[in-house]
C-alpha atoms as a PDB file:
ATOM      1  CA  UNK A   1     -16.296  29.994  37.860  1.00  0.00           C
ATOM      2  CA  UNK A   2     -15.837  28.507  34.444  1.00  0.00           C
ATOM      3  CA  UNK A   3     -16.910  24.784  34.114  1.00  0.00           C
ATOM      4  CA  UNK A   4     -15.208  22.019  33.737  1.00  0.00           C
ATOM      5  CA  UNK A   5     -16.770  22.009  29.510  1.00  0.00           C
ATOM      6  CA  UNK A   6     -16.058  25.698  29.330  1.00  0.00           C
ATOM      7  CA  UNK A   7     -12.493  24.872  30.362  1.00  0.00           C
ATOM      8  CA  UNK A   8     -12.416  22.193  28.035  1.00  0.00           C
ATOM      9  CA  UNK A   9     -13.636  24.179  25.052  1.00  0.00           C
ATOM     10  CA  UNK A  10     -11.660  27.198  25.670  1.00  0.00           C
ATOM     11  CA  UNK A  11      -8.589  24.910  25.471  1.00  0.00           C
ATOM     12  CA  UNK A  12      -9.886  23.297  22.139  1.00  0.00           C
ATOM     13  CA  UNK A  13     -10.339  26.479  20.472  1.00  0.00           C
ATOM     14  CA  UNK A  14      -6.562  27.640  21.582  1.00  0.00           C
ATOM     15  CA  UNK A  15      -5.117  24.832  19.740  1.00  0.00           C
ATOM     16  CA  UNK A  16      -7.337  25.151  16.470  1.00  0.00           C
ATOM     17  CA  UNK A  17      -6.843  28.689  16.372  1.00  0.00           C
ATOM     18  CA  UNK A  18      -3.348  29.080  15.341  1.00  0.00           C
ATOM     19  CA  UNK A  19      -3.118  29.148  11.246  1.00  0.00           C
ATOM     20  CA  UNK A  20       0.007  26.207  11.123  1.00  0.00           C
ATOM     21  CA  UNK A  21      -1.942  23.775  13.314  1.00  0.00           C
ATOM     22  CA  UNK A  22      -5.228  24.534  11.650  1.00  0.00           C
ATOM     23  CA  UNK A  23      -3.351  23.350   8.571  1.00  0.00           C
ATOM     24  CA  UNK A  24      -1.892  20.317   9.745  1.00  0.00           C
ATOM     25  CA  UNK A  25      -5.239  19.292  11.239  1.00  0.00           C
ATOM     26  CA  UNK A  26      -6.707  19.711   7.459  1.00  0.00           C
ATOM     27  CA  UNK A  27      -4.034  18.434   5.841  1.00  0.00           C
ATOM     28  CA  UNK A  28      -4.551  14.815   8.478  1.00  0.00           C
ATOM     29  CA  UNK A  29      -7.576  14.902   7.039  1.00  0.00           C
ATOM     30  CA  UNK A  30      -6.572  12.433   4.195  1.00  0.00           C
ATOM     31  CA  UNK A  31      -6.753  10.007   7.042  1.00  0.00           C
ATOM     32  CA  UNK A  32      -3.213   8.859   6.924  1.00  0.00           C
ATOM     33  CA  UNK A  33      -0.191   9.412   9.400  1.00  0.00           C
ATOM     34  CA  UNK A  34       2.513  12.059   8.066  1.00  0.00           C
ATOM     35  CA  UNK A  35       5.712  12.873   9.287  1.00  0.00           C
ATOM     36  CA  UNK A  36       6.686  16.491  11.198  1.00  0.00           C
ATOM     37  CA  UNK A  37       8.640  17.203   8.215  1.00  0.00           C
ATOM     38  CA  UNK A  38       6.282  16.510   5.592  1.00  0.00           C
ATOM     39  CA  UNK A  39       4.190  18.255   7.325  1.00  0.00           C
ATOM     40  CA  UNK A  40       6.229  21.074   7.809  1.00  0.00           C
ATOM     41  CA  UNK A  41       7.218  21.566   3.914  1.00  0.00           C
ATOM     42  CA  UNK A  42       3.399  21.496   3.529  1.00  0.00           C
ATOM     43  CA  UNK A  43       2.375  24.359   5.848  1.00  0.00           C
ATOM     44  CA  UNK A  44       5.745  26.322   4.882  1.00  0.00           C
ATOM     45  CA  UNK A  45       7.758  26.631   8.350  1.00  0.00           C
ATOM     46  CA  UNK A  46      10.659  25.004   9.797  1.00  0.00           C
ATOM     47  CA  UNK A  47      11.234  21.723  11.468  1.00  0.00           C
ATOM     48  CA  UNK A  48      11.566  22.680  14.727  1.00  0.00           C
ATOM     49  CA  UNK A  49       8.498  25.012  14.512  1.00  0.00           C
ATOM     50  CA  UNK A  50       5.934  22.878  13.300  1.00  0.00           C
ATOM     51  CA  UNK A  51       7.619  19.940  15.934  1.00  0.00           C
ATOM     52  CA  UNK A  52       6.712  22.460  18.766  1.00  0.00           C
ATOM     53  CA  UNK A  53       3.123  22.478  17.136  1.00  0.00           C
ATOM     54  CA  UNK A  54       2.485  19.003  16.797  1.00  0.00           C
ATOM     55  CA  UNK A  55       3.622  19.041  21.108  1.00  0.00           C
ATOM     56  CA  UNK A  56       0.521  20.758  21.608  1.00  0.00           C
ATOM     57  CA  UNK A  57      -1.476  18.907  19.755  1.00  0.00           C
ATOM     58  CA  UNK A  58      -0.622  15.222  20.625  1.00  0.00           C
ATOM     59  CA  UNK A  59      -0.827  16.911  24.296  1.00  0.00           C
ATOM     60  CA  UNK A  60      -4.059  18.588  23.734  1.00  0.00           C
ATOM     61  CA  UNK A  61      -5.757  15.001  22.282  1.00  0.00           C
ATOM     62  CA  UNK A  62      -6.223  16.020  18.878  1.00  0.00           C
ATOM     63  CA  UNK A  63      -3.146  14.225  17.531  1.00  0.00           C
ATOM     64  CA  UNK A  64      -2.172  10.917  18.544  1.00  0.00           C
ATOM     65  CA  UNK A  65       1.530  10.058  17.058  1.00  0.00           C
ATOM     66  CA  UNK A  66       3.255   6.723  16.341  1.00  0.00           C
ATOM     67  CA  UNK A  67       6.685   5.612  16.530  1.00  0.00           C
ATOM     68  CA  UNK A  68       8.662   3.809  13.273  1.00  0.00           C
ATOM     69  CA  UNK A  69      12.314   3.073  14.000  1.00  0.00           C
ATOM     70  CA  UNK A  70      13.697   6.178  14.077  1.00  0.00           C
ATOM     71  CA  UNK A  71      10.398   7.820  12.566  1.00  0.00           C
ATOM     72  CA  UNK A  72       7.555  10.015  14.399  1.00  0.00           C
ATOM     73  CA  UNK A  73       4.128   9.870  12.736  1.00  0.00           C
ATOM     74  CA  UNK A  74       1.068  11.570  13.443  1.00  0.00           C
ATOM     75  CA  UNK A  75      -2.654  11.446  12.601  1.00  0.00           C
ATOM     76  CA  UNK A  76      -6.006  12.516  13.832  1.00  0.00           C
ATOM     77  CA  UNK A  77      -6.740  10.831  16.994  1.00  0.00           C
ATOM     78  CA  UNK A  78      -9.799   9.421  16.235  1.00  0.00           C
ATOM     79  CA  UNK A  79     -13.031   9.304  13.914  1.00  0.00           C
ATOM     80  CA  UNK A  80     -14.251  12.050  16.420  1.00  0.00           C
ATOM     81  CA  UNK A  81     -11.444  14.389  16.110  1.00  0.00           C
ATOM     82  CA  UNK A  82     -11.915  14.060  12.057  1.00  0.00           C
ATOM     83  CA  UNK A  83     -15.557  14.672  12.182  1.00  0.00           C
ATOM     84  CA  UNK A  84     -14.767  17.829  14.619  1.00  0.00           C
ATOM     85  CA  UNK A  85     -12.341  19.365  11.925  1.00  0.00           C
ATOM     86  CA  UNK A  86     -14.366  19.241   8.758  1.00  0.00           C
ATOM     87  CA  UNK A  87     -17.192  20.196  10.356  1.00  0.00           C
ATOM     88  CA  UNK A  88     -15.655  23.099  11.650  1.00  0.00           C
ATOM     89  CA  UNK A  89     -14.090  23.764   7.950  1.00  0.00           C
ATOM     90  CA  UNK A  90     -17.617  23.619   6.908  1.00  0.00           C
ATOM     91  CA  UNK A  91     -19.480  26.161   9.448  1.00  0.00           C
ATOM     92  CA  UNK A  92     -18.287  29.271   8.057  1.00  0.00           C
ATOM     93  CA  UNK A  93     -19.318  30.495   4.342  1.00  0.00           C
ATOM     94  CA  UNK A  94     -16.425  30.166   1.418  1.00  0.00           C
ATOM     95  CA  UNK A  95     -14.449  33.207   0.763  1.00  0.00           C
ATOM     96  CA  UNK A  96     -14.410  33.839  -3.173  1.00  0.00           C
ATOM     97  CA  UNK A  97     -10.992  34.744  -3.998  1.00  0.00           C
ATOM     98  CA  UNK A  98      -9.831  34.168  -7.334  1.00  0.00           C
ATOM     99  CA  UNK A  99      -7.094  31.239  -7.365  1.00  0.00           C
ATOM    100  CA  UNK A 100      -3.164  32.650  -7.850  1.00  0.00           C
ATOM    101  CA  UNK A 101      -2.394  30.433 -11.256  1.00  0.00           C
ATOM    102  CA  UNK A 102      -3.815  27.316 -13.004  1.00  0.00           C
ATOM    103  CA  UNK A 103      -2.108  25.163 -10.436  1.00  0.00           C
ATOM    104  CA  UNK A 104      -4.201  26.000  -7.949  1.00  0.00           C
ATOM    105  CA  UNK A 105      -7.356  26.417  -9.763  1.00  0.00           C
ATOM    106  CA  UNK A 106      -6.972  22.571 -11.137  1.00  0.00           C
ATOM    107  CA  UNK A 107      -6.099  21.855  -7.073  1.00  0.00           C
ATOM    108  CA  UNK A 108      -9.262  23.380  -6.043  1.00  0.00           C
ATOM    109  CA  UNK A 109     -11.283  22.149  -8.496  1.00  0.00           C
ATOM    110  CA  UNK A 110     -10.044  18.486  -7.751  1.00  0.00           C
ATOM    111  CA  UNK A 111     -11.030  18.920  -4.652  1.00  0.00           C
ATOM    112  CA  UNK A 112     -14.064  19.952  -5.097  1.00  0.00           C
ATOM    113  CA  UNK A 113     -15.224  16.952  -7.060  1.00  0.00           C
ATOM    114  CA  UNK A 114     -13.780  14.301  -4.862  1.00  0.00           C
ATOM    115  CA  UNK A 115     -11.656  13.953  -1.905  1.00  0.00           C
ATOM    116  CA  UNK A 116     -11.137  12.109   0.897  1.00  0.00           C
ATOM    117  CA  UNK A 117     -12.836  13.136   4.447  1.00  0.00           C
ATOM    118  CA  UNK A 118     -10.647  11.332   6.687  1.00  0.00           C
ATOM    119  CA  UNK A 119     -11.039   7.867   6.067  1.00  0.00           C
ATOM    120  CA  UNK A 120     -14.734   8.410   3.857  1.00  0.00           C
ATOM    121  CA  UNK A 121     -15.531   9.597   0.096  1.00  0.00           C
ATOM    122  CA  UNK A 122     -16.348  13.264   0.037  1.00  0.00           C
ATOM    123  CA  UNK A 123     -16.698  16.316  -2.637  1.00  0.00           C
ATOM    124  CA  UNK A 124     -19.606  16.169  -5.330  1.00  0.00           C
ATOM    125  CA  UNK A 125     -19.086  12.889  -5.753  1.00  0.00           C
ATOM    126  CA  UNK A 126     -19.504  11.433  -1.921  1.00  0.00           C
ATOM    127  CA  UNK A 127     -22.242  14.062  -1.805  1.00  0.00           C
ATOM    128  CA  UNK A 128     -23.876  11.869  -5.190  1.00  0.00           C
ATOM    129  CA  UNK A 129     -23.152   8.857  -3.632  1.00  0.00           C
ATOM    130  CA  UNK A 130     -25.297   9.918  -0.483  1.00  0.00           C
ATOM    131  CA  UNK A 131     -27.872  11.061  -2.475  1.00  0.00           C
ATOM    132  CA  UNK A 132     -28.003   7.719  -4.580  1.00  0.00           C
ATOM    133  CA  UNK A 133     -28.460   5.724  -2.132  1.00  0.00           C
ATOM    134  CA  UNK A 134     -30.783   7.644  -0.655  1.00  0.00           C
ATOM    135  CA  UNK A 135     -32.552   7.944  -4.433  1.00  0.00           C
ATOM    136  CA  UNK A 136     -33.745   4.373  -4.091  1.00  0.00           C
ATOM    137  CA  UNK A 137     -34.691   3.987  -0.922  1.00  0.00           C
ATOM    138  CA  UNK A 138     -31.047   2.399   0.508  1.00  0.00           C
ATOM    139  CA  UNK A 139     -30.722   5.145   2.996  1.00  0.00           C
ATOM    140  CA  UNK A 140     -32.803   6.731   5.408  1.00  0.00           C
ATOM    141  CA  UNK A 141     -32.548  10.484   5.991  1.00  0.00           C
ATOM    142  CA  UNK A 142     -35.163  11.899   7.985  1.00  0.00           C
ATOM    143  CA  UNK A 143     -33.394  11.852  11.306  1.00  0.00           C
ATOM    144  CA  UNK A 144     -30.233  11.624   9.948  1.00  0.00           C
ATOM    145  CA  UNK A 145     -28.315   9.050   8.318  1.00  0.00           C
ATOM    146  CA  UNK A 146     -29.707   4.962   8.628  1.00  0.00           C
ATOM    147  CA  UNK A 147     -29.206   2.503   6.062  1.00  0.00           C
ATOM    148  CA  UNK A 148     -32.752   0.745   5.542  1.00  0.00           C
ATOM    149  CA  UNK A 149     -33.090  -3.193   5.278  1.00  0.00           C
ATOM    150  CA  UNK A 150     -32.407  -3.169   1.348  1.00  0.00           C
ATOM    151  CA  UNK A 151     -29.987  -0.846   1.863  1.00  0.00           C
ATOM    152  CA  UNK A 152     -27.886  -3.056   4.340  1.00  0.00           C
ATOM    153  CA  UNK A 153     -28.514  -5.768   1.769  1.00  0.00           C
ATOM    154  CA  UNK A 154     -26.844  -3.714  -0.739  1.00  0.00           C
ATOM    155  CA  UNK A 155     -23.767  -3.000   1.360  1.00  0.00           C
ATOM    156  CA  UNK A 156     -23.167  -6.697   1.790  1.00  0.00           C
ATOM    157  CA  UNK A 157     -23.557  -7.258  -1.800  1.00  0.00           C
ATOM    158  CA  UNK A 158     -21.079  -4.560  -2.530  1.00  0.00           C
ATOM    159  CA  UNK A 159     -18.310  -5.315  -0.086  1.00  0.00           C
ATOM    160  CA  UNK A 160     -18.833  -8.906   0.841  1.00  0.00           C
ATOM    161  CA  UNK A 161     -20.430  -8.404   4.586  1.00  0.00           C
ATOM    162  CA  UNK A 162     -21.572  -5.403   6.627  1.00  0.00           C
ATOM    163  CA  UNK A 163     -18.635  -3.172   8.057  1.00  0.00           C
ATOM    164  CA  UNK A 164     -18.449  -3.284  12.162  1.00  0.00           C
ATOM    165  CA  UNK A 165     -19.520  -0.734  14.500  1.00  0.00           C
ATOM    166  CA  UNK A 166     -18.411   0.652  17.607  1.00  0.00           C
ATOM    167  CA  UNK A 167     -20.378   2.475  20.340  1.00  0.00           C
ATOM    168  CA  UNK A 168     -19.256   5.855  19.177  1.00  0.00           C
ATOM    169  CA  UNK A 169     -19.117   5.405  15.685  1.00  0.00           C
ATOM    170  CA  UNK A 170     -22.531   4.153  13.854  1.00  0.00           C
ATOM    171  CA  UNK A 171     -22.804   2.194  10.760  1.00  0.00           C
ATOM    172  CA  UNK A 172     -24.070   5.259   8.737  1.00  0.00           C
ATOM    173  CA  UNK A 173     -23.830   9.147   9.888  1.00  0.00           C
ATOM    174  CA  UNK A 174     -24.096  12.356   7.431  1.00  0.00           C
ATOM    175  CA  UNK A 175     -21.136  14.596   7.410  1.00  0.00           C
ATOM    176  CA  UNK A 176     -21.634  18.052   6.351  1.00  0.00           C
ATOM    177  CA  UNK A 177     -19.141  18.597   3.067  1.00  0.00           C
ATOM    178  CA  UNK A 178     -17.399  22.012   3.231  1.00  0.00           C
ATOM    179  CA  UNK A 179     -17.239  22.516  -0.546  1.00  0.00           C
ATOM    180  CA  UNK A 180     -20.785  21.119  -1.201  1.00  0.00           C
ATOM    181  CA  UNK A 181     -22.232  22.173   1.853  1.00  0.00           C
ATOM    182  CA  UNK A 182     -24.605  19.107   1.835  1.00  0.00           C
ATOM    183  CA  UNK A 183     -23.982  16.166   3.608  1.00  0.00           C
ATOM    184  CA  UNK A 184     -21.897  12.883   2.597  1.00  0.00           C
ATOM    185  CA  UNK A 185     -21.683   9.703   3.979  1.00  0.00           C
ATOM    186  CA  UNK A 186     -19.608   8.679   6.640  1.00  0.00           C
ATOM    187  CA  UNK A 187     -19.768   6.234   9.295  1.00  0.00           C
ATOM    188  CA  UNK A 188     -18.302   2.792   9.248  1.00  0.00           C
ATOM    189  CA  UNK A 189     -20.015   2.355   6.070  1.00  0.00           C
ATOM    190  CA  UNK A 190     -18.673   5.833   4.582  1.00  0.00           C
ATOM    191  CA  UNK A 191     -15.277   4.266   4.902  1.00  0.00           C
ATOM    192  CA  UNK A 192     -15.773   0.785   4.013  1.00  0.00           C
ATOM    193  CA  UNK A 193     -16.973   1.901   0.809  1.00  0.00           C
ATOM    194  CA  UNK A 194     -14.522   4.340   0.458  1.00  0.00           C
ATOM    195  CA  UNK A 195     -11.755   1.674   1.125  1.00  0.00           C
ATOM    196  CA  UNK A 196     -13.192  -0.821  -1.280  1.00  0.00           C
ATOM    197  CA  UNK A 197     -13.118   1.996  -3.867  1.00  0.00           C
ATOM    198  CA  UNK A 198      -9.643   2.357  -3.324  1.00  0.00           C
ATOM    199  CA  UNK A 199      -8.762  -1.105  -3.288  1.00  0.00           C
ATOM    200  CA  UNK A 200     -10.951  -2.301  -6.637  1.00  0.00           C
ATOM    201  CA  UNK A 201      -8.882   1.119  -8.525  1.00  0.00           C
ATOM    202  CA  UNK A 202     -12.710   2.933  -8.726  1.00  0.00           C
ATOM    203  CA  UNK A 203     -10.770   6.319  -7.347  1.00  0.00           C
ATOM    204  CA  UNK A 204      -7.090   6.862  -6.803  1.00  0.00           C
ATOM    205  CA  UNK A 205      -4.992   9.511  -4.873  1.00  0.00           C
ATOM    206  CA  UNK A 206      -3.614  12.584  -7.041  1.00  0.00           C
ATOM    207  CA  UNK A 207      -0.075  12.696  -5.732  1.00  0.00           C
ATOM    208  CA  UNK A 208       0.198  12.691  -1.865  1.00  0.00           C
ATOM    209  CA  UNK A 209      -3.023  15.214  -1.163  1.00  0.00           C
ATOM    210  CA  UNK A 210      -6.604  14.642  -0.633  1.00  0.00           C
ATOM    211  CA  UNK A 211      -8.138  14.640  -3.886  1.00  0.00           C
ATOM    212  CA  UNK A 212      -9.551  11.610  -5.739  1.00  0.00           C
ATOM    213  CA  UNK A 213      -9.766  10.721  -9.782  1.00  0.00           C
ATOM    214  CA  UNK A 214     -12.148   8.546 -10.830  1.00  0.00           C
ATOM    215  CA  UNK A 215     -10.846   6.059 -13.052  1.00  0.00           C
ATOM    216  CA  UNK A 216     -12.982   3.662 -16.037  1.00  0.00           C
ATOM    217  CA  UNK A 217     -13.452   1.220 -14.026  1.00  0.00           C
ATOM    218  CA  UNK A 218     -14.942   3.646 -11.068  1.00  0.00           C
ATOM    219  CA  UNK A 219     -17.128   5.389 -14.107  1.00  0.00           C
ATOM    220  CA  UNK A 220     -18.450   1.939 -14.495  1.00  0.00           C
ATOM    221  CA  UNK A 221     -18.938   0.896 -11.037  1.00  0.00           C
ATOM    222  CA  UNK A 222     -20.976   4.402  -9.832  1.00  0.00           C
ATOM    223  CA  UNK A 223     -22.614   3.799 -12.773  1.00  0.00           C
ATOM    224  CA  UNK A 224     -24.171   0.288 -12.335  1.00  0.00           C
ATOM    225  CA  UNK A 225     -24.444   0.100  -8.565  1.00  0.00           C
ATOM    226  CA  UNK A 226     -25.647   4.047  -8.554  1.00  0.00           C
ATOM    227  CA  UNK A 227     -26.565   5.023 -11.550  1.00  0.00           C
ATOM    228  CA  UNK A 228     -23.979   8.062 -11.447  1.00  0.00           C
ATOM    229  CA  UNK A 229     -22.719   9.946 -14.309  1.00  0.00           C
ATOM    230  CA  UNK A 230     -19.378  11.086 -13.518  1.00  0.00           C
ATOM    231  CA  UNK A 231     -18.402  12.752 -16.273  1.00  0.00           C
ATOM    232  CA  UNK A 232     -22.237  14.624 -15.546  1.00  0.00           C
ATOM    233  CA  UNK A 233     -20.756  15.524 -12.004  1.00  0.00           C
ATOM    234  CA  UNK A 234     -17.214  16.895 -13.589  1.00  0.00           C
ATOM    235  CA  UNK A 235     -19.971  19.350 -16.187  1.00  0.00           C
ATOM    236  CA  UNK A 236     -21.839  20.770 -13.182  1.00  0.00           C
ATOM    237  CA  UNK A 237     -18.523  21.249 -11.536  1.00  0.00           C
ATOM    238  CA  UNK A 238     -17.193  23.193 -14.464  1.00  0.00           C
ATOM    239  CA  UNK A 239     -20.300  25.121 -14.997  1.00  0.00           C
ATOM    240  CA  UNK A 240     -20.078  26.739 -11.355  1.00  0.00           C
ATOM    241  CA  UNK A 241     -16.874  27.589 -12.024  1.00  0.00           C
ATOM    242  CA  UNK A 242     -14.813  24.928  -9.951  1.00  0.00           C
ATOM    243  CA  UNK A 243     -15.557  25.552  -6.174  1.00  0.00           C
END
């Protein structure tokens, strides 16, 4: 008799399996609630399809949805659910396939250098953040991901007081990137920072997706609080061909 986990599991992998709610899950990954339709027009089926997808997910606790006026939104449920997703993303190898036009090449290629993961910084440039910080001695990584006591110093300096935590989420936690295949920084402080990047204009959006640009005054900021060379990571991107 199957267990009560085995149950559970069996019914997790029946909702991820399907190819349109696989997409919407990735596409929720930008950590921000979208609407059945737009999410619809972005996996390519109708309406009333991707509405009888986005049933099973709110039912099966991977979705959570919101009501505005006459508006339906949806997100990832929680931190957890996020975390569950990209890792998944990550676990199998990339397929090399060569991209259908320039389009998608220059979409790929954005992502690759910086996205967001949820609600954190990832891509070669989260990855290079991680690895800053862990560079001079801010974080911990033997055992995983713990910010040290000059490293919580630094946080404080940089956003103006430590980020909260909760019981399930920690302050700092490593998040395996899918294109990098190394881990970035998550956590409370992952998205603090990633939030006060946004906010202070260091990255922006590109349209309505995932992907991040850096902008001068990001350039400058990596490079004094980090000592990052961005236009150093966009090379070494190039040089490996993209993804």
């Amino acid at each position: 008799m199957a267990s009560d986990s085995q149950i559970a599991l069996t019914r997790l992998a029946g909702l991820l399996a399907d190819g349109t709610r696989a997409a919407f899950c990735l596409a929720l990954l930008d950590g921000r609630a979208w609407t059945a339709g737009e999410l619809a027009r972005h996996a390519g089926v109708a309406p009333s399809t991707a509405s009888e997808h986005l049933s099973r997910l709110v039912a099966g606790g991977v979705l959570a949805e919101e009501h505005q006026g006459r508006h339906r939104y949806v997100r990832l449920a929680d931190p957890a659910v996020a975390q569950l997703i990209e890792d998944m993303a990550a676990h199998d190898p990339p397929v090399a396939s060569p991209p259908g036009t320039l389009r998608v090449a220059g979409a790929r290629r954005a992502l690759a250098f910086a996205r967001t993961c949820y609600d954190h910084m990832a891509g070669r440039l989260g990855v290079a953040v991680a690895d800053a910080l862990s560079g001079r001695g801010l974080l911990e990584r033997r055992t995983g991901f713990a910010f040290t006591e000059a490293g919580t110093s630094w946080l404080e300096g940089v956003l103006g007081g430590l980020p909260g935590t909760t019981g399930r989420r920690p302050l700092a936690r490593q998040c395996l990137d899918w294109t990098e295949r190394r881990p970035h920084l998550a956590g409370t402080a992952g998205a603090a920072l990633c939030r006060h990047a946004l906010d202070q204009g260091w990255v922006t959006r590109i349209g309505s997706g995932r992907a991040l640009t850096v902008g001068p005054a990001g350039v400058e900021a990596f490079s004094r609080l980090l000592n990052i060379d961005v236009a150093a990571l966009r090379l070494s991107l190039d040089d490996c061909g993209g993804m």
